[in-house]
N, C-alpha and C. Protein backbone atom coordinates (compact mmCIF):
# COMPACT_ATOMS: atom_id res chain seq x y z
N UNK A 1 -5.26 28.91 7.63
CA UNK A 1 -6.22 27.93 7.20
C UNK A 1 -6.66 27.13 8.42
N UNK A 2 -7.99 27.03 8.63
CA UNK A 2 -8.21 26.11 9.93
C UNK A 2 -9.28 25.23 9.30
N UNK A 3 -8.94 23.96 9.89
CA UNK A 3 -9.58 22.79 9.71
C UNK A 3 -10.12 22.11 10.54
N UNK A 4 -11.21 21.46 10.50
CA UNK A 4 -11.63 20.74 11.29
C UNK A 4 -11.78 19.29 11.09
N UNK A 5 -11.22 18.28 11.48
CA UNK A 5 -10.98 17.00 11.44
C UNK A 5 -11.65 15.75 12.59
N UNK A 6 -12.25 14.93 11.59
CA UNK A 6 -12.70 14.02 12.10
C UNK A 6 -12.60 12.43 11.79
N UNK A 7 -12.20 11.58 12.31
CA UNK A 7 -12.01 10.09 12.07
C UNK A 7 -11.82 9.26 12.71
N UNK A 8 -11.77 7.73 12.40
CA UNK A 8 -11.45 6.78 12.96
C UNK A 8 -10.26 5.79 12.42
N UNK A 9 -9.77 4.90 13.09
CA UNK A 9 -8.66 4.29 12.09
C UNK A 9 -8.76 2.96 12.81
N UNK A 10 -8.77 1.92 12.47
CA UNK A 10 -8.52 0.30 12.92
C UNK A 10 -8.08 -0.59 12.24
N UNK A 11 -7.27 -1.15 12.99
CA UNK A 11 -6.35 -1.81 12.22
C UNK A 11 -6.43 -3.30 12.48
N UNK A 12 -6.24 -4.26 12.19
CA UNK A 12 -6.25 -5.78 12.40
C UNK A 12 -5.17 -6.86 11.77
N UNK A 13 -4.72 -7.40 12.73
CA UNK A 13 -3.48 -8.51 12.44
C UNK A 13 -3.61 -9.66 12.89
N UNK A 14 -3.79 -10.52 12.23
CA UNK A 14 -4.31 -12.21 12.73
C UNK A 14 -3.28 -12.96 11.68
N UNK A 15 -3.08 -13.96 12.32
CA UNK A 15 -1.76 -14.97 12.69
C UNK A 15 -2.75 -15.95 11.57
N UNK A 16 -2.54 -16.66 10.09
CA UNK A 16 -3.10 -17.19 9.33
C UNK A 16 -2.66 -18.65 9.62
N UNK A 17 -2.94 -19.65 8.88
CA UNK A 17 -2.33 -21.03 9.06
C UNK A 17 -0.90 -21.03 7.71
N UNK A 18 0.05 -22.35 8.02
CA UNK A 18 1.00 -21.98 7.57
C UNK A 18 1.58 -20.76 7.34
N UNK A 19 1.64 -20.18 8.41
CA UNK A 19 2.58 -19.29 8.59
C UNK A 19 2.44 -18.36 8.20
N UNK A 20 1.33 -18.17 7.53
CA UNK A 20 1.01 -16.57 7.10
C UNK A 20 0.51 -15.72 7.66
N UNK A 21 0.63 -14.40 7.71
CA UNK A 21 -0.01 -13.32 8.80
C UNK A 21 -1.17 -12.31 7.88
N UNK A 22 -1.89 -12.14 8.07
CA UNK A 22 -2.97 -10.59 7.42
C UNK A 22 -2.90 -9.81 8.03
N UNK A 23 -2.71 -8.70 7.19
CA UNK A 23 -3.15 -7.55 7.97
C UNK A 23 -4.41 -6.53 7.35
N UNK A 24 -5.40 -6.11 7.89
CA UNK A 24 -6.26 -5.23 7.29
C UNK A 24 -6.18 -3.90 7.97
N UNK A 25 -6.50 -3.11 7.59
CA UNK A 25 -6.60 -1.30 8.22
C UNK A 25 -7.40 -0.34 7.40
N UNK A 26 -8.19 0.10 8.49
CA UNK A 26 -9.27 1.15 7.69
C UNK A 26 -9.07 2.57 8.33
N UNK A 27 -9.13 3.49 7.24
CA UNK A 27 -9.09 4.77 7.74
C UNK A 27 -10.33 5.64 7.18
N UNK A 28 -11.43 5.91 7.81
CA UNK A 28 -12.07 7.11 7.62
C UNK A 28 -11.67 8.64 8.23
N UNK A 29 -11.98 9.37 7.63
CA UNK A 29 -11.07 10.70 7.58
C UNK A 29 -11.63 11.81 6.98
N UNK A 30 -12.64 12.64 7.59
CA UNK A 30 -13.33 13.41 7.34
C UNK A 30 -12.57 15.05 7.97
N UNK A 31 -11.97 15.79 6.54
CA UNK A 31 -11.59 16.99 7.03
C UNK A 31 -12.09 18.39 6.42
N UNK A 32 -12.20 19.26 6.77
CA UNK A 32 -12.90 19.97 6.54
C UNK A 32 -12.49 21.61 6.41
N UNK A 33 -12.30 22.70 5.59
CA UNK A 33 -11.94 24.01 5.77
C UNK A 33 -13.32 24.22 6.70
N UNK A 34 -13.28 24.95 7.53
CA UNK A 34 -13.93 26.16 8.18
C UNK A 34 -14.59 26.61 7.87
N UNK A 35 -14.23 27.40 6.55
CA UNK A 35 -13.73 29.04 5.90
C UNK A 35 -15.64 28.56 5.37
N UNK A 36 -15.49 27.26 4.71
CA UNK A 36 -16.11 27.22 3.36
C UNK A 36 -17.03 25.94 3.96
N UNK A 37 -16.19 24.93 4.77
CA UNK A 37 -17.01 24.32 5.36
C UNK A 37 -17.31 22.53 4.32
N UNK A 38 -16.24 22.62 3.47
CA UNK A 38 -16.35 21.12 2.37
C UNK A 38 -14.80 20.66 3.07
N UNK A 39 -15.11 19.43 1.74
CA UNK A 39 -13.75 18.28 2.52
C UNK A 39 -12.40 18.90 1.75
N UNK A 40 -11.13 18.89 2.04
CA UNK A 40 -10.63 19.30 2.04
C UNK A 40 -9.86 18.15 0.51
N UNK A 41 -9.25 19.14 -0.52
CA UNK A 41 -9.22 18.42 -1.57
C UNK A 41 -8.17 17.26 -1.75
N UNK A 42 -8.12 16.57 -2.45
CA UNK A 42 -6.94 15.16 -2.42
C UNK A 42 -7.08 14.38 -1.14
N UNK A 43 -8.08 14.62 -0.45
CA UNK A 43 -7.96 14.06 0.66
C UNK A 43 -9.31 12.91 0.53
N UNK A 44 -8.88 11.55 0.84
CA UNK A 44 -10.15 10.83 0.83
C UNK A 44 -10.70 10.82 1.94
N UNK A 45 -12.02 10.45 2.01
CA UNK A 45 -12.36 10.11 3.04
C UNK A 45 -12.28 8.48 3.44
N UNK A 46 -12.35 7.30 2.60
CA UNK A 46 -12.08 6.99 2.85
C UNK A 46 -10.63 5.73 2.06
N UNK A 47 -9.88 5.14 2.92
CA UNK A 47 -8.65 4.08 2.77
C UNK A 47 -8.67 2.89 3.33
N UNK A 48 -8.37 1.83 2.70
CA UNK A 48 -8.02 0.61 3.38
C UNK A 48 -7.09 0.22 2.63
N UNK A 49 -6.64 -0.77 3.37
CA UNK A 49 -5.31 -1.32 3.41
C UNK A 49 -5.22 -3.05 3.91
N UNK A 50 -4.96 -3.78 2.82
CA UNK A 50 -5.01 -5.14 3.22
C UNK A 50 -3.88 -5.86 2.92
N UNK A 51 -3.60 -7.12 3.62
CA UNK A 51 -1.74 -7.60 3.07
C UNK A 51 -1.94 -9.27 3.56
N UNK A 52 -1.14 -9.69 2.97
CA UNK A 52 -1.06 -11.07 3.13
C UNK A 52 0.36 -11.41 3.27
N UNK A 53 1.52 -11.89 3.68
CA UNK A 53 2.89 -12.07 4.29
C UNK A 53 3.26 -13.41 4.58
N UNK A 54 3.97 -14.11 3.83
CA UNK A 54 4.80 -15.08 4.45
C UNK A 54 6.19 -15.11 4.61
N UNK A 55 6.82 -15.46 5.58
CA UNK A 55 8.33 -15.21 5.70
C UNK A 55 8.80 -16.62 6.55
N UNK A 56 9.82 -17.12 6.17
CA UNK A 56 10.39 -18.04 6.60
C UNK A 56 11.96 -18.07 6.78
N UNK A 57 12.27 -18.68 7.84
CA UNK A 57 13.91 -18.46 7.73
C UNK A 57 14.13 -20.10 7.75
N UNK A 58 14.82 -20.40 7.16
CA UNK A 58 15.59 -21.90 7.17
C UNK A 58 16.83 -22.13 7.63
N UNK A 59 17.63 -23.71 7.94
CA UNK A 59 18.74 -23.63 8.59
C UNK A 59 18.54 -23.31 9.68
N UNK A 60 19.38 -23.96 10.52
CA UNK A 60 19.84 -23.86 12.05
C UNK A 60 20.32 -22.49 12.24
N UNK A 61 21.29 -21.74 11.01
CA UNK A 61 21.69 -20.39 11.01
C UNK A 61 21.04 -19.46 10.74
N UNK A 62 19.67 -19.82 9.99
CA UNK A 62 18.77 -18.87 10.10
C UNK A 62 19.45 -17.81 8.69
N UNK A 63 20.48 -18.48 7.69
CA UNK A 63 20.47 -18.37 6.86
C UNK A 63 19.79 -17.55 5.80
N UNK A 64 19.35 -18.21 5.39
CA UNK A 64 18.01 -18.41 4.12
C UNK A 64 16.90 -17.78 4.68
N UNK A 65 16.42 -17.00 4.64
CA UNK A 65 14.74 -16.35 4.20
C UNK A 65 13.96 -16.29 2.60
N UNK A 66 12.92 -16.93 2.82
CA UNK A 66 12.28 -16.90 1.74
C UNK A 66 10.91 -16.06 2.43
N UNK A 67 10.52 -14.90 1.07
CA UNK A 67 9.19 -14.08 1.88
C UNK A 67 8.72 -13.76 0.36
N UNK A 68 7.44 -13.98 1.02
CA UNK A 68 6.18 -13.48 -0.59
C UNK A 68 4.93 -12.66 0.60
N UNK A 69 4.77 -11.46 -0.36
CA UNK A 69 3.59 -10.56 0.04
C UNK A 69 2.69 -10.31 -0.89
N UNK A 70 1.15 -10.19 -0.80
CA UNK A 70 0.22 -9.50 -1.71
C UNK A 70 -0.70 -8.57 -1.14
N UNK A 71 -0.24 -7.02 -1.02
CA UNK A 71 -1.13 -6.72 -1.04
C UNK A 71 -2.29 -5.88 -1.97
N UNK A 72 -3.43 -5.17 -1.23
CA UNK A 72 -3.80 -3.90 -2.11
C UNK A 72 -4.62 -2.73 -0.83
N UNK A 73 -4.45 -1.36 -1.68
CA UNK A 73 -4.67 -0.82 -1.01
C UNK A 73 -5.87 0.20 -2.08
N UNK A 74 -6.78 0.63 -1.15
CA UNK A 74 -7.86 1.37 -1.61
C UNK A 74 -8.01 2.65 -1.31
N UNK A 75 -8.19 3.47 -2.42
CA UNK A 75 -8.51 5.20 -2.21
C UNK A 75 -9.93 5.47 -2.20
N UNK A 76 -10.93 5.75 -1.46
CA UNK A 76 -11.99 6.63 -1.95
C UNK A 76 -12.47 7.69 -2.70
N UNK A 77 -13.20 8.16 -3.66
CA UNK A 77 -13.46 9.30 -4.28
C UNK A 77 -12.73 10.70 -3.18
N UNK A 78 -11.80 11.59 -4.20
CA UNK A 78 -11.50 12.74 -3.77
C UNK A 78 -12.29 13.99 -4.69
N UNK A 79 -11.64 15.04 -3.99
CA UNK A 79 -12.70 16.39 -4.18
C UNK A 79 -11.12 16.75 -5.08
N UNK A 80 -11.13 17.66 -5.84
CA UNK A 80 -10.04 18.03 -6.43
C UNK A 80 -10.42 19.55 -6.36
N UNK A 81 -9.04 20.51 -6.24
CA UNK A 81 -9.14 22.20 -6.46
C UNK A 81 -9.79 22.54 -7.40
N UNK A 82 -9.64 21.88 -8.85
CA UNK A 82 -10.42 22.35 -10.00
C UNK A 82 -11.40 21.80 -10.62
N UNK A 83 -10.70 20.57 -10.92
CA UNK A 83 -11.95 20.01 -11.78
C UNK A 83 -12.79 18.85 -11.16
N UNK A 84 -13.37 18.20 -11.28
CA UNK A 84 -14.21 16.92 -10.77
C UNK A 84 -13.71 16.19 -9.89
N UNK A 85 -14.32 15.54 -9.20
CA UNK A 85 -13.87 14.70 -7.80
C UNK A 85 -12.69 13.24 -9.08
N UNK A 86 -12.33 12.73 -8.38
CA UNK A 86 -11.07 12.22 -8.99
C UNK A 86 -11.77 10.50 -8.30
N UNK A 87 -11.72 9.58 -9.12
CA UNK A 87 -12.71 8.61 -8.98
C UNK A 87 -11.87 7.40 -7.95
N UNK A 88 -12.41 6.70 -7.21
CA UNK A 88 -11.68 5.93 -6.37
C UNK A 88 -11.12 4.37 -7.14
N UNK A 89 -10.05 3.98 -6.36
CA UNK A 89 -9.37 2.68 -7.49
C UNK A 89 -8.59 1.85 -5.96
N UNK A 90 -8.73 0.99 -6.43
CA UNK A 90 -8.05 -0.53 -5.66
C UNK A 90 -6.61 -0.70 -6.49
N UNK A 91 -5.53 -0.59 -5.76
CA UNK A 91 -4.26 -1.31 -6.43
C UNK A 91 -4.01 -2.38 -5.66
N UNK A 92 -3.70 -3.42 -6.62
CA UNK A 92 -3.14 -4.51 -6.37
C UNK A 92 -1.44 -4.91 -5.74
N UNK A 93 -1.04 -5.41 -5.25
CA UNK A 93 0.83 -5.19 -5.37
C UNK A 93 0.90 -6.64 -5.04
N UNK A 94 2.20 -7.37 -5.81
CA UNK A 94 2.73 -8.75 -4.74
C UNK A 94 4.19 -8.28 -4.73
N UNK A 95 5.01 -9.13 -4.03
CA UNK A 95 6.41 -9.27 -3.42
C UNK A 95 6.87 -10.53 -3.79
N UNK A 96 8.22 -11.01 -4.09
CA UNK A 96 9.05 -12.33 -3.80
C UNK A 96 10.08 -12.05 -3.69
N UNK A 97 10.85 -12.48 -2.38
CA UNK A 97 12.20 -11.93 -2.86
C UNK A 97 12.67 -13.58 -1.45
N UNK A 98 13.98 -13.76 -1.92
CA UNK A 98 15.05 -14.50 -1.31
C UNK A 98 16.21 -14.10 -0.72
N UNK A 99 16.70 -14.16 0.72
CA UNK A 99 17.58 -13.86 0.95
C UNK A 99 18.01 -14.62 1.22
N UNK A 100 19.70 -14.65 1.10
CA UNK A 100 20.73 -15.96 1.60
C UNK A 100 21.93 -14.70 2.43
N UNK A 101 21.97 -14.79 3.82
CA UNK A 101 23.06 -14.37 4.43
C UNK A 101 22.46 -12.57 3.94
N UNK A 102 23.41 -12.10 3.43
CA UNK A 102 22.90 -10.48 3.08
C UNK A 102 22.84 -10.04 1.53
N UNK A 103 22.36 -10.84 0.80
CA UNK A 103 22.22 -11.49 -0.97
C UNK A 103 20.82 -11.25 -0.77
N UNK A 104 20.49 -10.49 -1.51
CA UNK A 104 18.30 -10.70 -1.50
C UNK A 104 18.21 -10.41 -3.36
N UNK A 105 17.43 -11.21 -3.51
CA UNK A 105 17.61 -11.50 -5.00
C UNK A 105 15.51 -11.48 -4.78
N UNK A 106 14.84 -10.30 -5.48
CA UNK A 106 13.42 -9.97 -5.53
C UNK A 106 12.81 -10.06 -6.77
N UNK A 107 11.59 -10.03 -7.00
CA UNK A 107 10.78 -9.74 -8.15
C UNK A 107 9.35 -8.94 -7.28
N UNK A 108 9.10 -7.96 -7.94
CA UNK A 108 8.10 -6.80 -7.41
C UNK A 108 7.40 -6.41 -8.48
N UNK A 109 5.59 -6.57 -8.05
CA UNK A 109 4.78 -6.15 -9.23
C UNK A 109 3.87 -5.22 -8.84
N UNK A 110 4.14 -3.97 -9.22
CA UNK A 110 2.94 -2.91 -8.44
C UNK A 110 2.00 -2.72 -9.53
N UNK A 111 0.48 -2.83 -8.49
CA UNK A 111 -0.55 -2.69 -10.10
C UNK A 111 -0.44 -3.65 -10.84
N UNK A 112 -0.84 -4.75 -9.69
CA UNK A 112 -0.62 -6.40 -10.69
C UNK A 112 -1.76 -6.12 -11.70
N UNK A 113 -2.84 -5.58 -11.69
CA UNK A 113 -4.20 -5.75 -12.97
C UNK A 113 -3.73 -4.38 -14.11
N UNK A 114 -3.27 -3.70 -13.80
CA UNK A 114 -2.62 -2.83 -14.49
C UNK A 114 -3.84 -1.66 -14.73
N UNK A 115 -4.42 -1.79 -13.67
CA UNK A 115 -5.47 -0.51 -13.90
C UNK A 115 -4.72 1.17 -13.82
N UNK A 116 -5.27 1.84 -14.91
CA UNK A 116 -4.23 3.05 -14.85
C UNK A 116 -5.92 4.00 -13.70
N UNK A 117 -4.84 4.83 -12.92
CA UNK A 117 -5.62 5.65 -12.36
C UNK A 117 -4.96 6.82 -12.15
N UNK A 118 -5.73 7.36 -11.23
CA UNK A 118 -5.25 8.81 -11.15
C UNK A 118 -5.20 9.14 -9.84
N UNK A 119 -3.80 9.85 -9.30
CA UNK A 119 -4.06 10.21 -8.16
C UNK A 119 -4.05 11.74 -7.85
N UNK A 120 -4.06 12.12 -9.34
CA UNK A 120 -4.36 13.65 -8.69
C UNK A 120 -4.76 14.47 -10.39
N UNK A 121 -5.46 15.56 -10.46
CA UNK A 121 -5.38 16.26 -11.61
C UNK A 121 -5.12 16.25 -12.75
N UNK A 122 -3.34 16.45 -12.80
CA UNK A 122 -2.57 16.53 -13.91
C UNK A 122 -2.05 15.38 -14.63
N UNK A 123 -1.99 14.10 -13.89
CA UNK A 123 -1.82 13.03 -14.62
C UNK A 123 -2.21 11.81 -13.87
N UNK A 124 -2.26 10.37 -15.25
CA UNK A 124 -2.96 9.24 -15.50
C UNK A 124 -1.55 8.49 -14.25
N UNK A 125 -1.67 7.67 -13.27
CA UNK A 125 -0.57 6.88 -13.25
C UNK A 125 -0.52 5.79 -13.91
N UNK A 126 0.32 4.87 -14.03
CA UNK A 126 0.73 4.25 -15.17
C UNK A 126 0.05 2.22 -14.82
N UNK A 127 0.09 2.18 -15.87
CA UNK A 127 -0.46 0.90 -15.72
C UNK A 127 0.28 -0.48 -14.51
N UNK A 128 0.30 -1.43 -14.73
CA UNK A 128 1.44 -2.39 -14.49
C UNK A 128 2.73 -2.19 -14.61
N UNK A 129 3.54 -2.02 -13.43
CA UNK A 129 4.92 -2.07 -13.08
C UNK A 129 5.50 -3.40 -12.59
N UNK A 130 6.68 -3.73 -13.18
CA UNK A 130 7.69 -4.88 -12.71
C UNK A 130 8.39 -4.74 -12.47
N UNK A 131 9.26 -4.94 -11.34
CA UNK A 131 10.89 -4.48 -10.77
C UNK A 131 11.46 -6.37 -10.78
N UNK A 132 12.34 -6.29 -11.11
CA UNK A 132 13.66 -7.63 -10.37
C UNK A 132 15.14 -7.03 -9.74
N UNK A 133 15.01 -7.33 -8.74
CA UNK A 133 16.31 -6.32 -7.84
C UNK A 133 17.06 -7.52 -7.15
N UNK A 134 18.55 -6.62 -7.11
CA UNK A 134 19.23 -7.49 -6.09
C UNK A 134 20.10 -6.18 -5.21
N UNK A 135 19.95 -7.28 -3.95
CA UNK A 135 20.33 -6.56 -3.21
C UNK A 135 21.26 -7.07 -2.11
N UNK A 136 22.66 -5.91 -1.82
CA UNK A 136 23.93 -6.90 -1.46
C UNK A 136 23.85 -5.82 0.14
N UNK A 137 23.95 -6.12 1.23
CA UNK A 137 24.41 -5.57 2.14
C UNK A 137 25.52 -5.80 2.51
N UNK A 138 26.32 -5.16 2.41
CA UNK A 138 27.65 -4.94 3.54
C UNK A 138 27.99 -4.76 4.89
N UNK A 139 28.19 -5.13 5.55
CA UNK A 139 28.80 -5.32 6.93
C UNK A 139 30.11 -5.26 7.46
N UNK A 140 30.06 -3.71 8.21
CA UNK A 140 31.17 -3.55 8.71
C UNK A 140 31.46 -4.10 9.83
């Protein structure tokens, strides 16, 4: 199979007030069979990627971290093997989680709007997801 590939990718990270950081990133991505000479299927052309981050450590010991993230990330229309191009969708995501020492106690929401989409053919992905996790590290 030979392909021919073409793109660009840029990325951007700027330092926000109170302590927050962004990040944005774009990927165009144009690939191509040879053979036949179209874009190559599941593949978008284009992605972005955007995030918002705060993290803080407290205490002199540096203790305590508190961190909240939101981002979302974007697919462009794909070409699919069989049936119809597969339509493009924005997911949403946020983060909270607390750590004390090696204790991280989170709440995680992927697909905060709960848009169901599709990332390929055979099935719908699923609406709004919620995780609450904890998490213990050990140290040898």
């Amino acid at each position: 199979l030979d392909l021919s590939a073409k793109g660009a990718e840029v990325e951007l990270v700027m330092p926000l007030p109170w302590g927050v950081k962004g990040r944005l990133a774009y990927r165009r991505l144009s690939l191509t069979e040879d053979r036949v000479g179209e874009q190559l299927p599941y593949v978008p052309e284009d992605q972005a990627l955007g995030q918002l981050r705060f993290a803080r450590r407290y205490f002199e010991s540096r203790d305590l971290l508190v961190e909240a993230r939101v981002g979302g990330r974007y697919l462009g229309e794909r070409a699919t093997a069989t049936t119809g191009p597969l339509r493009s969708y924005l997911v949403m995501d946020a983060l909270g989680q607390v750590t004390v020492i090696n204790f991280t106690i989170f709440v995680s929401l992927k697909n905060v709007a709960g848009l169901i989409h599709r990332s390929d053919e055979s099935f719908d992905l699923p609406g709004a997801e919620g995780y609450l996790g904890v998490v213990w590290r050990f140290r040898g």
